[in-house]
Protein backbone atom coordinates (compact mmCIF):
# COMPACT_ATOMS: atom_id res chain seq x y z
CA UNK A 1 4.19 47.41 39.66
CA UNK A 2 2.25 44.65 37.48
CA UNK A 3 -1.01 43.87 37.42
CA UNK A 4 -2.58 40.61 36.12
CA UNK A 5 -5.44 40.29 34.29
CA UNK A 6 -7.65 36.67 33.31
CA UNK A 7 -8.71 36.50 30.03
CA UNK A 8 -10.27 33.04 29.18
CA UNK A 9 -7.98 30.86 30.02
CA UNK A 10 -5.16 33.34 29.46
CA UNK A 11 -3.46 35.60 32.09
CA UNK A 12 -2.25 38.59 31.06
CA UNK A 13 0.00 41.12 32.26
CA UNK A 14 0.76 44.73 32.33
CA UNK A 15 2.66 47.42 34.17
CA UNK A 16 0.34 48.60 36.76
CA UNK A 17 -0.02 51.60 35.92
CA UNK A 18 -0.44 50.82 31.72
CA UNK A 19 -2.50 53.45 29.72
CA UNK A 20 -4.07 50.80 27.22
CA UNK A 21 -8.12 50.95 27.26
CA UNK A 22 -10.04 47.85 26.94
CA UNK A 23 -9.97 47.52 23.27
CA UNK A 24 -6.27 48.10 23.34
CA UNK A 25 -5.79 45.14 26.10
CA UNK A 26 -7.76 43.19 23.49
CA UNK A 27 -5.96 43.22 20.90
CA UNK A 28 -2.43 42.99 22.40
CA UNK A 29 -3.99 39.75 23.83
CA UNK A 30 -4.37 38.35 20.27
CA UNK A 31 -1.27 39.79 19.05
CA UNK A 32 0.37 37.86 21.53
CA UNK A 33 -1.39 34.66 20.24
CA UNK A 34 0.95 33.58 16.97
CA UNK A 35 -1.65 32.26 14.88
CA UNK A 36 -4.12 35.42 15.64
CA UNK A 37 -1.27 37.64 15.33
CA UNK A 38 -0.12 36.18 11.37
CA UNK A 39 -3.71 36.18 10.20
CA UNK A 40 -4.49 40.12 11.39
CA UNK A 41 -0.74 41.23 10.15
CA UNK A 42 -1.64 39.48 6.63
CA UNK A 43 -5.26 41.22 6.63
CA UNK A 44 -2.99 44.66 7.02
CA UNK A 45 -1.38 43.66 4.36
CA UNK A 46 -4.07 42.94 2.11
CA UNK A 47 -7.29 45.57 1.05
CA UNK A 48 -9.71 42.44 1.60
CA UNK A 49 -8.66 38.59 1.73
CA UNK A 50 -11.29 35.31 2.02
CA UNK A 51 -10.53 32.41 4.64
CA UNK A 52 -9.24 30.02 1.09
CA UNK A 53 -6.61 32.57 0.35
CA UNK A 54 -5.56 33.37 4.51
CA UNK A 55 -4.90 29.31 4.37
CA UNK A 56 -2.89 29.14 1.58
CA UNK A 57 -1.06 32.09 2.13
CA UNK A 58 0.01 31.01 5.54
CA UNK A 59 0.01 27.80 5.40
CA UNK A 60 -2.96 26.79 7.30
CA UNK A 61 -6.22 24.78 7.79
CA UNK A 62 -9.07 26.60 6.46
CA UNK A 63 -10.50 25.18 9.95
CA UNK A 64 -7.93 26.86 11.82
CA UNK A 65 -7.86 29.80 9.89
CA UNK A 66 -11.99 29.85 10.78
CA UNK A 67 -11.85 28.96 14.21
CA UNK A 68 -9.24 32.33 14.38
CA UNK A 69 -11.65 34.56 12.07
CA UNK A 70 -14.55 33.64 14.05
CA UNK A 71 -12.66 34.92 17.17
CA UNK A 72 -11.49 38.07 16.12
CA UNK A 73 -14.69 38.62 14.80
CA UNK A 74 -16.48 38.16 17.61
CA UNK A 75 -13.71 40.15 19.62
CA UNK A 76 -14.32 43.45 17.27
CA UNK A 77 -10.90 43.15 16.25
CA UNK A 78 -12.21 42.16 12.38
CA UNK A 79 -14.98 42.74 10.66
CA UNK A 80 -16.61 40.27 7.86
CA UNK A 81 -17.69 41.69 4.79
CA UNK A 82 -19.66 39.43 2.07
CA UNK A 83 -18.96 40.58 -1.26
């Protein structure tokens, strides 16, 4: 009925017989993470955004705000553009 699945550090679950690909099961894993899951709905929001204006807008450490950039980035969830 449910399968489990480790994903560093995380587990994750789904109904056994769940239709999401890979990049699908990636992304509902950061949805599921609050932080990760504010900064992509803002980036929705917005046509482009920089890590000063993600902090202030949500009320976070640049640091943190990196540290979550840096992971979706490196996920293929977000790209980074330099402008």
């Amino acid at each position: 009925m449910i399968k489990s699945e480790n994903d560093g550090g995380y587990v994750r679950y789904f109904p056994k017989d769940c239709q999401l690909d890979e990049n699908e099961k990636k992304i509902m894993s950061f949805l599921r993470r609050k932080t990760s899951r504010h900064i992509i709905l803002y980036l929705l929001s917005k046509e482009s955004a920089n890590n000063k204006d993600i902090a202030k807008d949500l009320n976070l450490s640049p640091s943190t705000v990196s540290w979550h950039l840096n992971n979706l980035i490196n996920a293929g969830i977000v790209e980074k553009e330099k402008i």
